[in-house]
PDB file of N, CA and C in Angstrom:
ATOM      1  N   UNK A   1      30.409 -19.448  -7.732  1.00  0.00           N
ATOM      2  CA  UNK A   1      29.485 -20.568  -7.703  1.00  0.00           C
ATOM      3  C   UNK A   1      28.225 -20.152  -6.944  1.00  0.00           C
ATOM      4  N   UNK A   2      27.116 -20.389  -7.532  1.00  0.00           N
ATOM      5  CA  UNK A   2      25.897 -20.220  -7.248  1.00  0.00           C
ATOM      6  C   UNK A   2      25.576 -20.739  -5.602  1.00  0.00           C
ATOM      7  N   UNK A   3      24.505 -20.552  -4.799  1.00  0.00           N
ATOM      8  CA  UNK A   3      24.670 -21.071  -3.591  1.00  0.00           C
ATOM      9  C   UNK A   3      22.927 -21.260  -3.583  1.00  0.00           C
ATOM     10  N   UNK A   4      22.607 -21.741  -2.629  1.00  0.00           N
ATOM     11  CA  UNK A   4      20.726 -21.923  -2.628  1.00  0.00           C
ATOM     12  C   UNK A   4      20.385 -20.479  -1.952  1.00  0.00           C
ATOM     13  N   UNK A   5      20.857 -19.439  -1.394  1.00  0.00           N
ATOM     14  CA  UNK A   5      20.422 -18.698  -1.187  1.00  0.00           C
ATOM     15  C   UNK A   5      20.409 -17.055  -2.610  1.00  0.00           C
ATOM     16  N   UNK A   6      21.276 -17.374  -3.216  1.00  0.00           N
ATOM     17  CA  UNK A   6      21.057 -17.249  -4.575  1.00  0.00           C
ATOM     18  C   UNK A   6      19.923 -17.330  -4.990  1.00  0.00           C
ATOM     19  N   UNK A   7      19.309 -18.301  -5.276  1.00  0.00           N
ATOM     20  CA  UNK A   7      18.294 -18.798  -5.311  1.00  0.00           C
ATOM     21  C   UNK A   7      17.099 -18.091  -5.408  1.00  0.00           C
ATOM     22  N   UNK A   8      16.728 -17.633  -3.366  1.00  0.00           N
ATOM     23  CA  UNK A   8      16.044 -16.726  -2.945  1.00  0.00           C
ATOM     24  C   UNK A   8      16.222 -15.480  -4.073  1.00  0.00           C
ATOM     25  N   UNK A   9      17.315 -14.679  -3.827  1.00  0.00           N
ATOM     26  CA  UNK A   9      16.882 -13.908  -4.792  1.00  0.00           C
ATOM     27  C   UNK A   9      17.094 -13.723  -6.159  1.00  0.00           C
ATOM     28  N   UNK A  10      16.997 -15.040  -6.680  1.00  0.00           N
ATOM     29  CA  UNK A  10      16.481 -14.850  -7.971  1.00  0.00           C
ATOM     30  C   UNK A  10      14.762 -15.122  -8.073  1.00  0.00           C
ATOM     31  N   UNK A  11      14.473 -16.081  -7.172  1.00  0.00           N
ATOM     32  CA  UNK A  11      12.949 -15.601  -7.071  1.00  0.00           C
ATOM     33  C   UNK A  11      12.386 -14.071  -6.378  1.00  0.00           C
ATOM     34  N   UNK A  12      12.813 -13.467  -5.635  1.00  0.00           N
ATOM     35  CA  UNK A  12      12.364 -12.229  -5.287  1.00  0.00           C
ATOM     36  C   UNK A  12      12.842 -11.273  -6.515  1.00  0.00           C
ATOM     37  N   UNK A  13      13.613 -11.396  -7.501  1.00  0.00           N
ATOM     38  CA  UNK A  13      13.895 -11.222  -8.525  1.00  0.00           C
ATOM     39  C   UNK A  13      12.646 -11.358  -9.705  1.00  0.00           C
ATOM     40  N   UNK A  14      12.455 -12.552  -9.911  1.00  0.00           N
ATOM     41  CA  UNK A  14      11.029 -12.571 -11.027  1.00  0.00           C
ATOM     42  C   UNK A  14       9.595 -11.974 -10.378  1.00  0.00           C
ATOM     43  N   UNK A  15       9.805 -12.408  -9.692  1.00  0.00           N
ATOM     44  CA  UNK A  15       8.471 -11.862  -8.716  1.00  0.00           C
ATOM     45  C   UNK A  15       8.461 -10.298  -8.815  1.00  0.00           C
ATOM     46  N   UNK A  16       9.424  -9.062  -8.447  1.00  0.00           N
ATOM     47  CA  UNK A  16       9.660  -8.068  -8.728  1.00  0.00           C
ATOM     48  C   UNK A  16       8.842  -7.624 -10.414  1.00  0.00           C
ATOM     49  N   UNK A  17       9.851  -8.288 -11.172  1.00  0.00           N
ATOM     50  CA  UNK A  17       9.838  -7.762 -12.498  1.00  0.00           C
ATOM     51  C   UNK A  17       8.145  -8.671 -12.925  1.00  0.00           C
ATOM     52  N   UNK A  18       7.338  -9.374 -12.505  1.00  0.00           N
ATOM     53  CA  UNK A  18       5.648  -9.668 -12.952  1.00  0.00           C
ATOM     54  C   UNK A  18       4.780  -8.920 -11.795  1.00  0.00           C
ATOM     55  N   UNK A  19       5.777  -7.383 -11.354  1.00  0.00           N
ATOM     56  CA  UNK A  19       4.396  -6.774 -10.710  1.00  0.00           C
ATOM     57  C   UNK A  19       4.014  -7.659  -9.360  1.00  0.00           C
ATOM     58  N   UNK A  20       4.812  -8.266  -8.583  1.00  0.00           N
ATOM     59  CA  UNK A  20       4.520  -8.872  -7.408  1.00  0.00           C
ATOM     60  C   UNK A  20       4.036  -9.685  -7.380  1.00  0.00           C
ATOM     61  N   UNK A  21       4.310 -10.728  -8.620  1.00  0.00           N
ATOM     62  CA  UNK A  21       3.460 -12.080  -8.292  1.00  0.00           C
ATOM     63  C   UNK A  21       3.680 -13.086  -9.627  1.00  0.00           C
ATOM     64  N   UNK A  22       3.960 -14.406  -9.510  1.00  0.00           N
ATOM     65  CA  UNK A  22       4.209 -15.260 -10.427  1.00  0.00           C
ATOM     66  C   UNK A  22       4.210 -16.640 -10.021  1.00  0.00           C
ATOM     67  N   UNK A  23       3.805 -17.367 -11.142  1.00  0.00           N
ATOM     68  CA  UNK A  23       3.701 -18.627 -10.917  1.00  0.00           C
ATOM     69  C   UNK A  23       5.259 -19.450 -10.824  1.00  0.00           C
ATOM     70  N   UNK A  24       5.035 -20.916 -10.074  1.00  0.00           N
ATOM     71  CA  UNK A  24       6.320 -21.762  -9.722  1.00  0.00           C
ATOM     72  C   UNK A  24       6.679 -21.721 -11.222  1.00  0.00           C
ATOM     73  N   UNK A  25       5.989 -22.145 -12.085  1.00  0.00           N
ATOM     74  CA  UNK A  25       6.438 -22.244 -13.584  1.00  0.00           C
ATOM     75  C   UNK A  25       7.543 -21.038 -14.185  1.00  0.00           C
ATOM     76  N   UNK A  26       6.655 -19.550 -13.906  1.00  0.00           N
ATOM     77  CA  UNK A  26       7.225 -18.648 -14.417  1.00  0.00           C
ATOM     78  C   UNK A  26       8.677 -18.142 -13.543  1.00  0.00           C
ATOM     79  N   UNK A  27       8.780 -18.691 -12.091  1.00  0.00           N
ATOM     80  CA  UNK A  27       9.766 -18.533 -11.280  1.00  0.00           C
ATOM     81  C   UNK A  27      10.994 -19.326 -12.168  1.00  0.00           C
ATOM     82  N   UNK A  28      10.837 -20.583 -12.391  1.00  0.00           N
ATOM     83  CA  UNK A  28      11.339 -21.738 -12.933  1.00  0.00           C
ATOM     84  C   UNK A  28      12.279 -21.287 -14.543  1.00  0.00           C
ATOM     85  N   UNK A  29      11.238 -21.111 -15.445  1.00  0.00           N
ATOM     86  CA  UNK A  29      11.529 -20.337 -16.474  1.00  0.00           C
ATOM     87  C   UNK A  29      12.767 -19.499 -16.097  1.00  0.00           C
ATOM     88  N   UNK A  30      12.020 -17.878 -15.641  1.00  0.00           N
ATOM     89  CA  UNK A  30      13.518 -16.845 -15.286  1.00  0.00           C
ATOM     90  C   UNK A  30      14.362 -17.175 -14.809  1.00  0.00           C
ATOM     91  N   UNK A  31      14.913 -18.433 -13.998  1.00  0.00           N
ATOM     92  CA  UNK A  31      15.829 -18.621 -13.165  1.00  0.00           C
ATOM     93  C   UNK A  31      16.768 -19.174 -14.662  1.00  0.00           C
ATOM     94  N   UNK A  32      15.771 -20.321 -15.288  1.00  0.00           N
ATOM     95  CA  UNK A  32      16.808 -20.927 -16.251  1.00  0.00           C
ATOM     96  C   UNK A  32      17.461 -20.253 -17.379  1.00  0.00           C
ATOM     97  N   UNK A  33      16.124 -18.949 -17.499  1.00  0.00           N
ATOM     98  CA  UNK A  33      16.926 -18.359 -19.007  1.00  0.00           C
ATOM     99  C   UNK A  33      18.083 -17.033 -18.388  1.00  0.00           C
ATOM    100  N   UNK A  34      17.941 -16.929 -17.282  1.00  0.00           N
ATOM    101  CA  UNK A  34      19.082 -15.668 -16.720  1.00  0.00           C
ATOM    102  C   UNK A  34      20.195 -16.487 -16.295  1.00  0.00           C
ATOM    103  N   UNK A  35      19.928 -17.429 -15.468  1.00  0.00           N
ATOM    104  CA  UNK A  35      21.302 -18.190 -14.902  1.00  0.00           C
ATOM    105  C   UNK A  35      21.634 -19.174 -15.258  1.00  0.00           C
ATOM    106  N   UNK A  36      21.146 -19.888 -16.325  1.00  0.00           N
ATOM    107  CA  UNK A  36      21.247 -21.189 -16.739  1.00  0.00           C
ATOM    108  C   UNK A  36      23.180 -21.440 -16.798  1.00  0.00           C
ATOM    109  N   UNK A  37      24.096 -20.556 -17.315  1.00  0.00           N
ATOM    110  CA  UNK A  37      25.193 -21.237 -17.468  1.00  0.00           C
ATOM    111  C   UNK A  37      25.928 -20.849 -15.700  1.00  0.00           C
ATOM    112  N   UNK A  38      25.502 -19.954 -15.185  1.00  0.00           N
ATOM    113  CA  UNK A  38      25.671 -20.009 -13.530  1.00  0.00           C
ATOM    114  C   UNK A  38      25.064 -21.148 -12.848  1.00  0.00           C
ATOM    115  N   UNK A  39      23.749 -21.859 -13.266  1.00  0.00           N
ATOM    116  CA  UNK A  39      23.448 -23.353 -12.710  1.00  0.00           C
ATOM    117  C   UNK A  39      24.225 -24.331 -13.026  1.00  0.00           C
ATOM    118  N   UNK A  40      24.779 -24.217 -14.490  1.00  0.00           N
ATOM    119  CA  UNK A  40      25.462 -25.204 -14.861  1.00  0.00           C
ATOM    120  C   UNK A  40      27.239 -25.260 -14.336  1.00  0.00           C
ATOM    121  N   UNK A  41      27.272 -24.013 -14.040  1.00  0.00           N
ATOM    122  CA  UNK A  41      28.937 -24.455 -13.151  1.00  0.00           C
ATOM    123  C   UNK A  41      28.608 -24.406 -11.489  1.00  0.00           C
ATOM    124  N   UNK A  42      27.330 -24.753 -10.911  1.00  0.00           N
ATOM    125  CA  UNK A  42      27.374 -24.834  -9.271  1.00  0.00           C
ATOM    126  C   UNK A  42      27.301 -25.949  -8.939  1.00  0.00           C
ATOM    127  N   UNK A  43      28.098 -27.024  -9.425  1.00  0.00           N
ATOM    128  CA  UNK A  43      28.931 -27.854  -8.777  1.00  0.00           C
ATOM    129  C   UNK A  43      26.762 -28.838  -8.504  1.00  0.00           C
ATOM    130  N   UNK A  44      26.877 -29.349  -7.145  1.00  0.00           N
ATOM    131  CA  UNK A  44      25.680 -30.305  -7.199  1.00  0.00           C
ATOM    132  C   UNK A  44      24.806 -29.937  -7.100  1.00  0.00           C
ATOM    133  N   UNK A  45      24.296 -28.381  -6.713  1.00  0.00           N
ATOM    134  CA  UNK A  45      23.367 -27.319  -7.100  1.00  0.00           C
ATOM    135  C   UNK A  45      22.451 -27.166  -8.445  1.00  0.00           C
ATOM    136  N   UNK A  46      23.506 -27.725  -9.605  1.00  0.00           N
ATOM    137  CA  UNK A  46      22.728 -27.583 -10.900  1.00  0.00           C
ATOM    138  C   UNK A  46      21.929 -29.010 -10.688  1.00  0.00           C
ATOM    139  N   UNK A  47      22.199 -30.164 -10.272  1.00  0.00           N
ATOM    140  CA  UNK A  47      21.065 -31.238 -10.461  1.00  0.00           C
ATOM    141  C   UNK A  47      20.154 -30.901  -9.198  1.00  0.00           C
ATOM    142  N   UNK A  48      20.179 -29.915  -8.298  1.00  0.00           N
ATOM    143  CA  UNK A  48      19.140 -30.011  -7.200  1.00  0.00           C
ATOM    144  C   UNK A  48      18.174 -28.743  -7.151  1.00  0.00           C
ATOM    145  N   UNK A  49      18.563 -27.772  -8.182  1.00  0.00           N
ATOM    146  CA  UNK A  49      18.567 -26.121  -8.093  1.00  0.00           C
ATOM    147  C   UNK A  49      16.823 -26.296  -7.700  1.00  0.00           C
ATOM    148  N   UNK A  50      16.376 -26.881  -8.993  1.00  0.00           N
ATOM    149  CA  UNK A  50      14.369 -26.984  -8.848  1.00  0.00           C
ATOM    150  C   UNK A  50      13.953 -27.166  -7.670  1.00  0.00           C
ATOM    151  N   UNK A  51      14.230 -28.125  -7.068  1.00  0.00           N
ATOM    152  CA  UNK A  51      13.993 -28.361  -5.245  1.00  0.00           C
ATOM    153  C   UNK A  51      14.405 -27.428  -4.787  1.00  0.00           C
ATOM    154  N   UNK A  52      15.494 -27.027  -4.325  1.00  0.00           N
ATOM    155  CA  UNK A  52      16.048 -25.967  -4.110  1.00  0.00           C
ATOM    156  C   UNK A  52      15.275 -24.596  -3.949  1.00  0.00           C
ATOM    157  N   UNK A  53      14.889 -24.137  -5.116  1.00  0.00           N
ATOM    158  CA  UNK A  53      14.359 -22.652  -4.868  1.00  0.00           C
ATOM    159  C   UNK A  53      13.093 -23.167  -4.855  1.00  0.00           C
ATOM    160  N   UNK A  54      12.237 -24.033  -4.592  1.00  0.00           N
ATOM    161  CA  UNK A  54      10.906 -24.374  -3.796  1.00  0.00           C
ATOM    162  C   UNK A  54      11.093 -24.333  -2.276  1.00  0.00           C
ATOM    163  N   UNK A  55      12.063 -24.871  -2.313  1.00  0.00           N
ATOM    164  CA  UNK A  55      12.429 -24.848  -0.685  1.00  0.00           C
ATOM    165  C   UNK A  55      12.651 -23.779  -0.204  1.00  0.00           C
ATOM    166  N   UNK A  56      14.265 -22.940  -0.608  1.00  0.00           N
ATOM    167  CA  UNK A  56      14.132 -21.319  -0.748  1.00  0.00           C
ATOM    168  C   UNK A  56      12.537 -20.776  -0.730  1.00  0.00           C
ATOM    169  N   UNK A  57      11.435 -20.928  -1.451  1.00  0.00           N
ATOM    170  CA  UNK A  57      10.310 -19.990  -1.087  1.00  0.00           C
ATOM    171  C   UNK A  57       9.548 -20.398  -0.008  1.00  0.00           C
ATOM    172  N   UNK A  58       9.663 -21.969   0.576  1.00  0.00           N
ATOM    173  CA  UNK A  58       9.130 -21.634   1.820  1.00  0.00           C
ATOM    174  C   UNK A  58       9.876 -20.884   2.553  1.00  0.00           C
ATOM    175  N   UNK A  59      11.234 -20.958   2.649  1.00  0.00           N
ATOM    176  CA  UNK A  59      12.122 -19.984   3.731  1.00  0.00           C
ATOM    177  C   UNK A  59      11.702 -18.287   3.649  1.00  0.00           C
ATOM    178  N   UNK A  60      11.602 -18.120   2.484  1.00  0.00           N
ATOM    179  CA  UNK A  60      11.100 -16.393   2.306  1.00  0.00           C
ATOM    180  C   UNK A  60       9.809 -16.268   2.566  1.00  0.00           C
ATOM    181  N   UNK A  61       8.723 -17.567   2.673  1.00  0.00           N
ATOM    182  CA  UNK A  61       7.187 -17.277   3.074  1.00  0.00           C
ATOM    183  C   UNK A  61       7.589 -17.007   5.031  1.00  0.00           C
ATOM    184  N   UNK A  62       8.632 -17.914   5.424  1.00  0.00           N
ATOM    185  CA  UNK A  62       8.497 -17.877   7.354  1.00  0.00           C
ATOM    186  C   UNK A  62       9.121 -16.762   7.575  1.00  0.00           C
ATOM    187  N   UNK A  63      10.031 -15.852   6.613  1.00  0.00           N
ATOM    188  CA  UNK A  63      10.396 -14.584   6.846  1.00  0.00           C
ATOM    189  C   UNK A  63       9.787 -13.540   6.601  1.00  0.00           C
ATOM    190  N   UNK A  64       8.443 -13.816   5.693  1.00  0.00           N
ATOM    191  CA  UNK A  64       7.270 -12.737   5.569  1.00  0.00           C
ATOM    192  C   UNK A  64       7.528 -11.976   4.630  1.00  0.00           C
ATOM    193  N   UNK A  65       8.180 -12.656   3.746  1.00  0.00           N
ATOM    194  CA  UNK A  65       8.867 -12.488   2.124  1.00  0.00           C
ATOM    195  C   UNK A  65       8.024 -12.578   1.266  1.00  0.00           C
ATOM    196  N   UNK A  66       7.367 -13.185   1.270  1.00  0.00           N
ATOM    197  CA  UNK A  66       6.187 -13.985   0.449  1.00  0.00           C
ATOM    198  C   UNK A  66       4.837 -14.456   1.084  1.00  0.00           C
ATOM    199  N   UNK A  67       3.919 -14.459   0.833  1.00  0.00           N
ATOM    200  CA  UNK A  67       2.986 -14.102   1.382  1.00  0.00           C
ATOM    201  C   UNK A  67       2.520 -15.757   1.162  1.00  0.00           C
ATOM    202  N   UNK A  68       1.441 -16.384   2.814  1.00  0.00           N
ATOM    203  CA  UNK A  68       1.469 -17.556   2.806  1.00  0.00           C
ATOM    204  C   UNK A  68       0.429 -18.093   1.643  1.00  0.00           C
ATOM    205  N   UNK A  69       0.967 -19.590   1.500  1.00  0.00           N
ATOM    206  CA  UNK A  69      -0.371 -20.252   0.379  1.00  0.00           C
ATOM    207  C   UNK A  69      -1.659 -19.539   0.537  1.00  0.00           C
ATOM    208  N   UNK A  70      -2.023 -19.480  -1.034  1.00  0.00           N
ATOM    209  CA  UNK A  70      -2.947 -19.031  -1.340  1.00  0.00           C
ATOM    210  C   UNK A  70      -4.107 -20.025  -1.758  1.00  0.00           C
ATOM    211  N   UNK A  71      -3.156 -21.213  -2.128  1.00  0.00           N
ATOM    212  CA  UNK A  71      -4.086 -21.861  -3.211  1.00  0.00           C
ATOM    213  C   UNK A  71      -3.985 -21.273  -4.750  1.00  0.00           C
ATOM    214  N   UNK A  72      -3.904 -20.073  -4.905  1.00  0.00           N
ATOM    215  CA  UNK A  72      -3.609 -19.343  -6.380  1.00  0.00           C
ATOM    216  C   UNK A  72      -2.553 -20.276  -7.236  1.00  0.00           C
ATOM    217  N   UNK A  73      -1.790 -20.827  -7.135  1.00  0.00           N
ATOM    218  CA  UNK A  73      -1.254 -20.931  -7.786  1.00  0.00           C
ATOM    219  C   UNK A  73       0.577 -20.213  -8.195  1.00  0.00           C
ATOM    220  N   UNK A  74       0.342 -18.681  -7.372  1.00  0.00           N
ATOM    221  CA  UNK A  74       1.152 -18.153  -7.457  1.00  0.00           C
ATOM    222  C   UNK A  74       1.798 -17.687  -6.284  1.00  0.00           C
ATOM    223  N   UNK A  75       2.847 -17.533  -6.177  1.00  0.00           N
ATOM    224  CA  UNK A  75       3.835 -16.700  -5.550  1.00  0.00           C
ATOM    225  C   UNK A  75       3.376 -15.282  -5.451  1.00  0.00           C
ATOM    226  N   UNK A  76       3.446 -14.624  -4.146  1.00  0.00           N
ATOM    227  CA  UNK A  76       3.523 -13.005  -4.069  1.00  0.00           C
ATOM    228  C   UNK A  76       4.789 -12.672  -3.246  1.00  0.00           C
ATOM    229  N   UNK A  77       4.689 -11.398  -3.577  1.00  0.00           N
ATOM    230  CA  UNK A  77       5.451 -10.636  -2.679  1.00  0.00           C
ATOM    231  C   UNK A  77       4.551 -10.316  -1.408  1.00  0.00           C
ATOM    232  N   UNK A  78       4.995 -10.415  -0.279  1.00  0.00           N
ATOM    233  CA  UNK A  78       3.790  -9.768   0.773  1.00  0.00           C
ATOM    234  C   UNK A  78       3.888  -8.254   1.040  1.00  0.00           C
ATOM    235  N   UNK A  79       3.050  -8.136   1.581  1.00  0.00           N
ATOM    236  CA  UNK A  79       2.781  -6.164   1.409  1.00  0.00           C
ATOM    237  C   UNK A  79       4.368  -5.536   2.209  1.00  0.00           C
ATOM    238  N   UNK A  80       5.004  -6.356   3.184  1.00  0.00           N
ATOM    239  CA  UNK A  80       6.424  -5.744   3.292  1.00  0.00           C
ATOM    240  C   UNK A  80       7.382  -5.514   2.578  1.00  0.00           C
ATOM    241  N   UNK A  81       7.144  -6.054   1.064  1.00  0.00           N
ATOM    242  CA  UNK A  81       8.109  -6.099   0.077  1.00  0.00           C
ATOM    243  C   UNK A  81       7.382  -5.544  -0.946  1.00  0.00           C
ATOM    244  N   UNK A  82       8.547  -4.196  -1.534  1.00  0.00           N
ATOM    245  CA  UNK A  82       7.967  -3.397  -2.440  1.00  0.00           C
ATOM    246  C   UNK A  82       8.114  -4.411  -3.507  1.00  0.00           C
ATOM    247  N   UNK A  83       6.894  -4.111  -4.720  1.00  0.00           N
ATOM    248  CA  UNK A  83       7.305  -5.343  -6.084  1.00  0.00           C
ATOM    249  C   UNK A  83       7.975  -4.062  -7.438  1.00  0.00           C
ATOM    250  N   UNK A  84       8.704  -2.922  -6.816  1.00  0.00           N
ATOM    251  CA  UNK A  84       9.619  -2.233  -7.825  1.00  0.00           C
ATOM    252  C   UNK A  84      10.676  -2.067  -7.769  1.00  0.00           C
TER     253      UNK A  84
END
């Protein structure tokens, strides 16, 4: 069963594979078309997952995971995290 820290890295996951950087949309997308039947058996996780890994990316922005708002629009990796 899936857990919210899961989560985390399935976004440090898409982010990786678009070259270090992607939108909430495109985060959103990869999570559903790779794990969609792993969301669907995590129990109350699958109705909360969307909140969830928003929340997850502030936790990876205060760990210096992700690099703070930009305003862009997108998600990065910050320069401590290789994007290969």
């Amino acid at each position: 069963m899936l857990t919210k820290y899961d989560l985390s890295n399935f976004i440090i996951e898409c982010i990786k594979q678009n070259n270090g950087r992607a939108s909430v949309l495109e985060v959103s997308k990869y999570i559903w078309t790779n794990y969609e039947k792993e969301l669907r058996q995590s129990g109350d996780l699958f109705y909360t997952w969307q909140y969830v890994y928003r929340w997850q990316a502030t936790e990876l922005r205060k760990k210096g995971i992700l690099k703070k708002h930009q305003n862009s629009g997108y998600w990065e990796l910050s320069d401590k995290v290789s994007s290969t």
